[in-house]
C-alpha atoms as a PDB file:
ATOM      1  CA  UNK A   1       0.000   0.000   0.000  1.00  0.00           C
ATOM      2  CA  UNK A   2       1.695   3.231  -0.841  1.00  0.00           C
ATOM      3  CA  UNK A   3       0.332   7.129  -1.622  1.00  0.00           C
ATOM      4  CA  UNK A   4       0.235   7.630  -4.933  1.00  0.00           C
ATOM      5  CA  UNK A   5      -1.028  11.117  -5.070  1.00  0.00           C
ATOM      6  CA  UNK A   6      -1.283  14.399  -2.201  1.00  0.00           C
ATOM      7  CA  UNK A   7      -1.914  17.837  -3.412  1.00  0.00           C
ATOM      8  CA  UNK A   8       1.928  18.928  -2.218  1.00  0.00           C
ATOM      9  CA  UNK A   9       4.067  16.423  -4.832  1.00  0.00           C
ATOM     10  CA  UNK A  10       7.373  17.561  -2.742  1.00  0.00           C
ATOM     11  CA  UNK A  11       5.397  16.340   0.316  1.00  0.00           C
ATOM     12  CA  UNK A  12       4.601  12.954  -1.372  1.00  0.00           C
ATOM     13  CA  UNK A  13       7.854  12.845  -2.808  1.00  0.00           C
ATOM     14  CA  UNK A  14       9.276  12.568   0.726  1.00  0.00           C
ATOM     15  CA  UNK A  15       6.620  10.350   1.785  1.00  0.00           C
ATOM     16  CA  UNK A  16       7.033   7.771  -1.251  1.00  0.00           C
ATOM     17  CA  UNK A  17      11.335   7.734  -0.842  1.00  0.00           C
ATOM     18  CA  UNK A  18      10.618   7.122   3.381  1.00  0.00           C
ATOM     19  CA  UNK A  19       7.951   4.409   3.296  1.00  0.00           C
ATOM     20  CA  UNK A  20      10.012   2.717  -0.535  1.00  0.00           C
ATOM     21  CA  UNK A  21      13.737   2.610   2.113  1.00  0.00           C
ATOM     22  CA  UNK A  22      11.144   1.540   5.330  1.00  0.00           C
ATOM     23  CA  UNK A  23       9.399  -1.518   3.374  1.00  0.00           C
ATOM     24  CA  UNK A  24      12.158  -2.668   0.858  1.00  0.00           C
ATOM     25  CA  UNK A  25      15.034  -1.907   3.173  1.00  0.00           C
ATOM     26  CA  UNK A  26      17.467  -0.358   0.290  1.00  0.00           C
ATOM     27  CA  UNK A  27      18.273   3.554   0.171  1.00  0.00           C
ATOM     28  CA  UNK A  28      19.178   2.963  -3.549  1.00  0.00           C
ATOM     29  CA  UNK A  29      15.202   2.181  -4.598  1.00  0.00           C
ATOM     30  CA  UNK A  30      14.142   5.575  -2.489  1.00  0.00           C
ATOM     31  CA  UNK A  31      13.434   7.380  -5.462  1.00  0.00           C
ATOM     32  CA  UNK A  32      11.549   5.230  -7.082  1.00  0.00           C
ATOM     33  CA  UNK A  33       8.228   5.202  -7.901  1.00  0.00           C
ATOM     34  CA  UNK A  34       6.450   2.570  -5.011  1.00  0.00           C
ATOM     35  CA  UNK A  35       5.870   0.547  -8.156  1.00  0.00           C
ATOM     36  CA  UNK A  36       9.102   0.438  -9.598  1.00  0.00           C
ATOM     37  CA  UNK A  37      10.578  -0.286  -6.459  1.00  0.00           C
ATOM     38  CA  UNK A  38       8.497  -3.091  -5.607  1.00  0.00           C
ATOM     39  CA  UNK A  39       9.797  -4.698  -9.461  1.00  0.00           C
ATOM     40  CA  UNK A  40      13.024  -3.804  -8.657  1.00  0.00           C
ATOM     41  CA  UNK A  41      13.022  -5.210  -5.026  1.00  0.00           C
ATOM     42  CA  UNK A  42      11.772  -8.247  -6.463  1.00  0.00           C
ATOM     43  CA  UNK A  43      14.297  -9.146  -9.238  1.00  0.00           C
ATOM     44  CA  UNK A  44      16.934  -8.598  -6.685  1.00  0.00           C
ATOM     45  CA  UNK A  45      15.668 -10.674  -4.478  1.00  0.00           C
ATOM     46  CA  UNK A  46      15.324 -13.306  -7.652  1.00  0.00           C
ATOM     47  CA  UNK A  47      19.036 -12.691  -8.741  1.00  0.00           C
ATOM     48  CA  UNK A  48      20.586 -12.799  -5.023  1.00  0.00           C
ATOM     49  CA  UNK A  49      18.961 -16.003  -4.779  1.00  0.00           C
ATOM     50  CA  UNK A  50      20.271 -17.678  -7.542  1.00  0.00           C
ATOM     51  CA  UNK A  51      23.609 -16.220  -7.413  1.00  0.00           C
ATOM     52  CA  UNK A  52      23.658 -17.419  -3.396  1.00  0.00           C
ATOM     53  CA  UNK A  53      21.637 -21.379  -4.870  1.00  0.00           C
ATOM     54  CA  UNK A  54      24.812 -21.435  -7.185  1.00  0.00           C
ATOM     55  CA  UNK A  55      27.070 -20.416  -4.809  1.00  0.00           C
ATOM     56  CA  UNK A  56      25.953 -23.383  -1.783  1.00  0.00           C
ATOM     57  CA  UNK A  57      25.375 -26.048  -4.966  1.00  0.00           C
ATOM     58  CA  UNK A  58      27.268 -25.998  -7.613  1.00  0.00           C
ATOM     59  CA  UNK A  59      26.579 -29.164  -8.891  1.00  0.00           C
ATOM     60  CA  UNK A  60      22.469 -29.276  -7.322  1.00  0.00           C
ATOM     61  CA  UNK A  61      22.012 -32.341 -10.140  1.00  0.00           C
ATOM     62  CA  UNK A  62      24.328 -34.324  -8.409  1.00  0.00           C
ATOM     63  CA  UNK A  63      22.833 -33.676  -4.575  1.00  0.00           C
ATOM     64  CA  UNK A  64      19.826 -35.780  -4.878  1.00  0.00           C
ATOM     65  CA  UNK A  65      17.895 -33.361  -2.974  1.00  0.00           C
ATOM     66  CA  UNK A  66      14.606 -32.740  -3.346  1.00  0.00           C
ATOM     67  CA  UNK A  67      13.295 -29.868  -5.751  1.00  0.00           C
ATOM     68  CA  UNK A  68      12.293 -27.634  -2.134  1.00  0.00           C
ATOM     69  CA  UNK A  69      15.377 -28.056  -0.455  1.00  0.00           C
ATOM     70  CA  UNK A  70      16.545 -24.974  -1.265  1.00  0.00           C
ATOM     71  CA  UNK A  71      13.447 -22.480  -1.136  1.00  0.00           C
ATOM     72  CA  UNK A  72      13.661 -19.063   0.120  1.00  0.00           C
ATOM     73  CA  UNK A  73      10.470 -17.385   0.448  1.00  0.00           C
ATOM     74  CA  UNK A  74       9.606 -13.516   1.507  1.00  0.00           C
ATOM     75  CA  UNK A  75       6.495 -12.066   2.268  1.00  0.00           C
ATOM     76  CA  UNK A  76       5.834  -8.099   2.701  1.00  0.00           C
ATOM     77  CA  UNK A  77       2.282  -6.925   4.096  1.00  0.00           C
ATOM     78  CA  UNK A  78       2.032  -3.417   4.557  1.00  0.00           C
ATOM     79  CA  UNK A  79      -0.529  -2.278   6.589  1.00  0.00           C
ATOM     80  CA  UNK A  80      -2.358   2.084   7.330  1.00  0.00           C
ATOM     81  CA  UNK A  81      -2.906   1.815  10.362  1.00  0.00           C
ATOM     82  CA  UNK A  82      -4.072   6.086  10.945  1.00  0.00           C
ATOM     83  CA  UNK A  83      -4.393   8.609   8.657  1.00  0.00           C
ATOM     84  CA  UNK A  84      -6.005  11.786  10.461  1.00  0.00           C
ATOM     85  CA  UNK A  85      -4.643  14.517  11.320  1.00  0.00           C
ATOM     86  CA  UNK A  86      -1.909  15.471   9.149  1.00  0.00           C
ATOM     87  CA  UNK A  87      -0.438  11.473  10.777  1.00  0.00           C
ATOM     88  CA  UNK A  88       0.511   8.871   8.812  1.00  0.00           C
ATOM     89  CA  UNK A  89       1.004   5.551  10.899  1.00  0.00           C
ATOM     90  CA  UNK A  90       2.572   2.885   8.963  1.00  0.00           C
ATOM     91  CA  UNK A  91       3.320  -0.777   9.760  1.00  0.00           C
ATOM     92  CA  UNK A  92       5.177  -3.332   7.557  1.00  0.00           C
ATOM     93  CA  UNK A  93       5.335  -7.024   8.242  1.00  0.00           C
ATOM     94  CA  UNK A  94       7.973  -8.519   6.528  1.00  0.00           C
ATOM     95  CA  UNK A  95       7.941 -12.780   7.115  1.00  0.00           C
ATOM     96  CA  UNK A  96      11.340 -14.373   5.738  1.00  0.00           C
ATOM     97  CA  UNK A  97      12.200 -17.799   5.240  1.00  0.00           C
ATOM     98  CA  UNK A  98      15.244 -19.391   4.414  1.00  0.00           C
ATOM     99  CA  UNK A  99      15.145 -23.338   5.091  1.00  0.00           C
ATOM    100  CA  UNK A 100      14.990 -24.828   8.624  1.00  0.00           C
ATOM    101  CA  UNK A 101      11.937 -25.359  10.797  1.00  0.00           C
ATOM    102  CA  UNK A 102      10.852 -21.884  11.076  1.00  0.00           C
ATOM    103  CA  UNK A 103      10.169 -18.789   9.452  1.00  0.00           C
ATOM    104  CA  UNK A 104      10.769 -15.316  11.224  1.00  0.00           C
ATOM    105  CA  UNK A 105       8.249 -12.378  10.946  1.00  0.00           C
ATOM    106  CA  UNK A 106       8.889  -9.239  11.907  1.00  0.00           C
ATOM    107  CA  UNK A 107       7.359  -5.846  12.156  1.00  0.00           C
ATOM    108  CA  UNK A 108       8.527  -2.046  11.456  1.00  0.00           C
ATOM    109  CA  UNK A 109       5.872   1.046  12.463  1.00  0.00           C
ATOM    110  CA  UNK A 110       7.047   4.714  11.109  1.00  0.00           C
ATOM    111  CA  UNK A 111       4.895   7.843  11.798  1.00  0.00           C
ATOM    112  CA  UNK A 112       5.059  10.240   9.476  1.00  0.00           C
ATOM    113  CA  UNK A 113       4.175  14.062   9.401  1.00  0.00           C
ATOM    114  CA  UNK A 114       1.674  14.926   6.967  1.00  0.00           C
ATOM    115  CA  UNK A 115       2.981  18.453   6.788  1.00  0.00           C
ATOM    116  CA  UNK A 116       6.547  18.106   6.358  1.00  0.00           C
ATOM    117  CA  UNK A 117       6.982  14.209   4.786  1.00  0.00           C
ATOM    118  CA  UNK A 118       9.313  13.661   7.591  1.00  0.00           C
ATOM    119  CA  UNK A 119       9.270  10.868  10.079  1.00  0.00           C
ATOM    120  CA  UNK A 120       8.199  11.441  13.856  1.00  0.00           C
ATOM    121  CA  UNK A 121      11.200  10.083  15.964  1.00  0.00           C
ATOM    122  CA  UNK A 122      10.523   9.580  20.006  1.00  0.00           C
ATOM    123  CA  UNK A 123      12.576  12.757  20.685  1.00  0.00           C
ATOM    124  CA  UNK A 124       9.521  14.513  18.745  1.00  0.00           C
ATOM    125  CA  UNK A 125       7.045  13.989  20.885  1.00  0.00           C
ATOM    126  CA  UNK A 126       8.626  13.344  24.202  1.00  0.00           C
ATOM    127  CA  UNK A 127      10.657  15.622  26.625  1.00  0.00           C
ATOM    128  CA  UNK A 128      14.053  15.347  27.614  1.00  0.00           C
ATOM    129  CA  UNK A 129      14.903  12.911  29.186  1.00  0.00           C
ATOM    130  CA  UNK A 130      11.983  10.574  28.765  1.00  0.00           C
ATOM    131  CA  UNK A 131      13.847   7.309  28.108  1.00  0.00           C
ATOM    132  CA  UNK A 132      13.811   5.586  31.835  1.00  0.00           C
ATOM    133  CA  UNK A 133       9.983   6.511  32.332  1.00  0.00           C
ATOM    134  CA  UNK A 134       8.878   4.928  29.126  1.00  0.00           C
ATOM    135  CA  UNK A 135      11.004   1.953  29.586  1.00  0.00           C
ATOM    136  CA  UNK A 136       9.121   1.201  32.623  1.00  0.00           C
ATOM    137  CA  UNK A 137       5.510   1.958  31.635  1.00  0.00           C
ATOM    138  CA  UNK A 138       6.341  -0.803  29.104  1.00  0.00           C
ATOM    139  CA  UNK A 139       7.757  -2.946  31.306  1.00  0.00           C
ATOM    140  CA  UNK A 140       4.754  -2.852  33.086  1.00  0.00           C
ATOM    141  CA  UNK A 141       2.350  -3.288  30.385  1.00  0.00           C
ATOM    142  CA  UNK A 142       4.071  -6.548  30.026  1.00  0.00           C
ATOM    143  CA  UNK A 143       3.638  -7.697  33.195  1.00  0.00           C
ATOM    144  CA  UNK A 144      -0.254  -7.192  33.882  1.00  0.00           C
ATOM    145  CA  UNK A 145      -0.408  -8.801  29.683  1.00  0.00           C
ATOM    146  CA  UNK A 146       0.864 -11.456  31.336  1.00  0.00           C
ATOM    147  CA  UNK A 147      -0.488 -11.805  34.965  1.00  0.00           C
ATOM    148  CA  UNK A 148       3.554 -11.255  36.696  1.00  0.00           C
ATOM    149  CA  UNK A 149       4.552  -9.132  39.225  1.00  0.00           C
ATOM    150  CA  UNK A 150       8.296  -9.002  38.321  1.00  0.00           C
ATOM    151  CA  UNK A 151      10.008  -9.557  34.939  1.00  0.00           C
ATOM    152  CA  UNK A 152      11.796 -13.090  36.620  1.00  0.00           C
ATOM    153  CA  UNK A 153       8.208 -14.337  36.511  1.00  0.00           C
ATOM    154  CA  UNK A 154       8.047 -14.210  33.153  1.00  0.00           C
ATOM    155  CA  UNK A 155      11.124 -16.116  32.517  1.00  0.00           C
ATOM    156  CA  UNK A 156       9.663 -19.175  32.363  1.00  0.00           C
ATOM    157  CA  UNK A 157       6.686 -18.116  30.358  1.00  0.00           C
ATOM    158  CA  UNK A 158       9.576 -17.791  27.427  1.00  0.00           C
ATOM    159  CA  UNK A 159      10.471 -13.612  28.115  1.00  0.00           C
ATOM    160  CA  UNK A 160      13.877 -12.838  28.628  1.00  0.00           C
ATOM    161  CA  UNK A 161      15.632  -9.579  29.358  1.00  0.00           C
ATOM    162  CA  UNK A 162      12.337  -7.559  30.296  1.00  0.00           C
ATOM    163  CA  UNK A 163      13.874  -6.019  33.043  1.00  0.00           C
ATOM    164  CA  UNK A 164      16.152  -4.258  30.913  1.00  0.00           C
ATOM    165  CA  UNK A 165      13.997  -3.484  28.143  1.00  0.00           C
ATOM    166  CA  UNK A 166      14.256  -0.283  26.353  1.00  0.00           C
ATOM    167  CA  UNK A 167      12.216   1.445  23.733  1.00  0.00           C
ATOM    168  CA  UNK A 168      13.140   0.705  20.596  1.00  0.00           C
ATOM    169  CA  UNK A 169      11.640   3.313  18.350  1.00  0.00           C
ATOM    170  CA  UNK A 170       9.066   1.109  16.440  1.00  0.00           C
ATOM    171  CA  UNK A 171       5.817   2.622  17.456  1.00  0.00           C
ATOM    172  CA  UNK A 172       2.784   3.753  15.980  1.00  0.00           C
ATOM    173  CA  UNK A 173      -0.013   6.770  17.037  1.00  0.00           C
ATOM    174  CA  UNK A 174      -3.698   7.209  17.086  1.00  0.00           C
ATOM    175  CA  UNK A 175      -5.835   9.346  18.405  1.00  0.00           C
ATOM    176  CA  UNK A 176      -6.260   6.691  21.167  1.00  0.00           C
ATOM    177  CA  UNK A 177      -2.733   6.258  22.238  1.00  0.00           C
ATOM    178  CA  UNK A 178       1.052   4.857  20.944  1.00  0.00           C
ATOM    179  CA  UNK A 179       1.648   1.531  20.430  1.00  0.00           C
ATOM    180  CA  UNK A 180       5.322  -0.023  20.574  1.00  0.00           C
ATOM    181  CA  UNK A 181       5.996  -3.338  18.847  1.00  0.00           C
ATOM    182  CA  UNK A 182       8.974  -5.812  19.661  1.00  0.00           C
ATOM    183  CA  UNK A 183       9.865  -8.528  16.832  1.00  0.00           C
ATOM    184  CA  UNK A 184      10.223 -12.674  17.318  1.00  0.00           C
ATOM    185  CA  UNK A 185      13.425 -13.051  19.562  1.00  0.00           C
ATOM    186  CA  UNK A 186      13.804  -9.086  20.814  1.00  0.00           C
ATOM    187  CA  UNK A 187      12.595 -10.488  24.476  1.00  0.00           C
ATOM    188  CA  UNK A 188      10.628 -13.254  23.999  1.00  0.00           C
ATOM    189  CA  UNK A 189      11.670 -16.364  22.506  1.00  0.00           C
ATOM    190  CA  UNK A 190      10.442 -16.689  18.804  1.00  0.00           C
ATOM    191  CA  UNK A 191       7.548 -19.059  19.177  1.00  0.00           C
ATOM    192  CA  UNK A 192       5.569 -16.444  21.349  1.00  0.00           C
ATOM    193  CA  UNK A 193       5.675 -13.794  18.223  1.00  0.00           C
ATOM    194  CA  UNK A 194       5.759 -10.225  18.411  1.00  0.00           C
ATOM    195  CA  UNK A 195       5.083  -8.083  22.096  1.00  0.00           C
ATOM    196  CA  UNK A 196       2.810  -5.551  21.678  1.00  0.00           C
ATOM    197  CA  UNK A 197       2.319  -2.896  23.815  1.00  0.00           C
ATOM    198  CA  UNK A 198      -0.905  -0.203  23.550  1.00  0.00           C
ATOM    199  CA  UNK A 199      -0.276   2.762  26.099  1.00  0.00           C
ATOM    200  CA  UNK A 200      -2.954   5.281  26.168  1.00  0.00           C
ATOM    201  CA  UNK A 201      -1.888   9.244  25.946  1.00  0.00           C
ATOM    202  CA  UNK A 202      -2.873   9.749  29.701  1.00  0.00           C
ATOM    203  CA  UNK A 203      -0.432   7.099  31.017  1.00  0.00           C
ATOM    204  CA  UNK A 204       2.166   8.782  29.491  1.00  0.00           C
ATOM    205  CA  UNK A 205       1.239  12.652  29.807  1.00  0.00           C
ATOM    206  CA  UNK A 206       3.812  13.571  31.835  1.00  0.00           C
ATOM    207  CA  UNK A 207       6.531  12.559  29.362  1.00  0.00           C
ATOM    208  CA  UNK A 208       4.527  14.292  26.732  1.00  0.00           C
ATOM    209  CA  UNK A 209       6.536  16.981  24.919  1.00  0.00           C
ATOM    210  CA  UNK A 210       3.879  20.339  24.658  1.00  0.00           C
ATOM    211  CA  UNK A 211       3.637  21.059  21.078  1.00  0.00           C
ATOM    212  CA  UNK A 212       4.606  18.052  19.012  1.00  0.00           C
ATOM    213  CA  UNK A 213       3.272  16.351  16.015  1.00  0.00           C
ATOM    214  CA  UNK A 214       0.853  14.326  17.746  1.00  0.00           C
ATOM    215  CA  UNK A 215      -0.327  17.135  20.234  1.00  0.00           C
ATOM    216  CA  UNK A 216      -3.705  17.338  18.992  1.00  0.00           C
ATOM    217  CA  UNK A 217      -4.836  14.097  20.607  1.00  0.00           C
ATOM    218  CA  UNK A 218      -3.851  15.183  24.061  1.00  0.00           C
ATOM    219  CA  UNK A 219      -3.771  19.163  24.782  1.00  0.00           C
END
């Protein structure tokens, strides 16, 4: 899913090259059109495959192997999850599979300023100095999502690390609240999937910078 048209083309310009680099992961396909990316991301991906099946079998005739045995497979879902108020939130899935038992999923959010094609980093819209306070409100949104009291509890529940969590900078906004993400294996072992974590504007007023992009929801 990408914009294909907005009344200021330098504004969708901006928007196109931030969401073609977030999805297909390659600054050189930026200024693309979203289509021509997508066809260009794709015969990469065809070419780096065969140049990587050539490199690990030479001689695949001779192997015996069956015809799957060396499948890669990729999978991108992109996803709007707000657009109001000059806000773009953004969310890519992007499942990858390279032999073995499992496949890995994971998920990137960008918020993007309607006014400006820019993205909205934390340090937009909280205060100096926010970092320990958010940490912990979503330390303990994990912890009541999963009935503990202290992040050992959750230790055997597959979680690891929670006590020293930290936010990593993949969140999305609506007028309801932020919501962070974590990937398979950030804290959690990769069977239990992503951590989500929805914290409503008032739990986090205090850290709230006055002011910023996504001011109108809470002022």
């Amino acid at each position: 899913i990408a914009p294909v048209g907005y009344a200021d083309e330098d504004i969708l310009a901006k928007i196109q090259k931030e969401l073609n680099i977030l999805v297909f992961e390659d600054e050189l396909l930026g200024s693309l059109s979203p289509k021509d990316a997508a066809d260009k991301f794709t015969a990469n991906y065809i070419e780096n495959y065969k140049e990587e099946a050539q490199t690990r079998f030479p001689n695949w005739a001779a192997s015996h192997e069956a015809e799957d045995y060396f499948s890669f497979y990729k999978t991108i879902e992109t996803l709007v999850v707000y657009n109001n108020a000059d806000l773009l939130s953004y969310q890519v899935s992007s499942m990858d599979y390279k032999g073995g038992a499992n496949s890995f999923t994971a998920y990137k959010n960008a918020v993007l300023n309607m006014k400006t094609g820019k993205l909205i980093s934390e340090d937009d819209i909280f205060k100096t100095g926010y970092e320990k306070a958010l940490n912990q409100i979503i330390i303990d949104k994990i912890l009541v999502q999963n009935k503990a009291k202290k992040p050992e509890d959750l230790l055997e529940l597959g979680f690891w690390g929670i006590e020293d969590l930290t936010s990593n900078g993949n969140f999305l906004v609506d007028d309801k609240g932020l919501t962070y993400i974590f990937s398979q294996g950030e804290y959690s072992a990769p069977s239990l999937g992503e951590i989500r974590v929805i914290i409503p504007y008032k739990e986090v007023y205090p850290i709230l910078k006055d002011g910023s992009p996504i001011s109108v929801f809470f002022e």
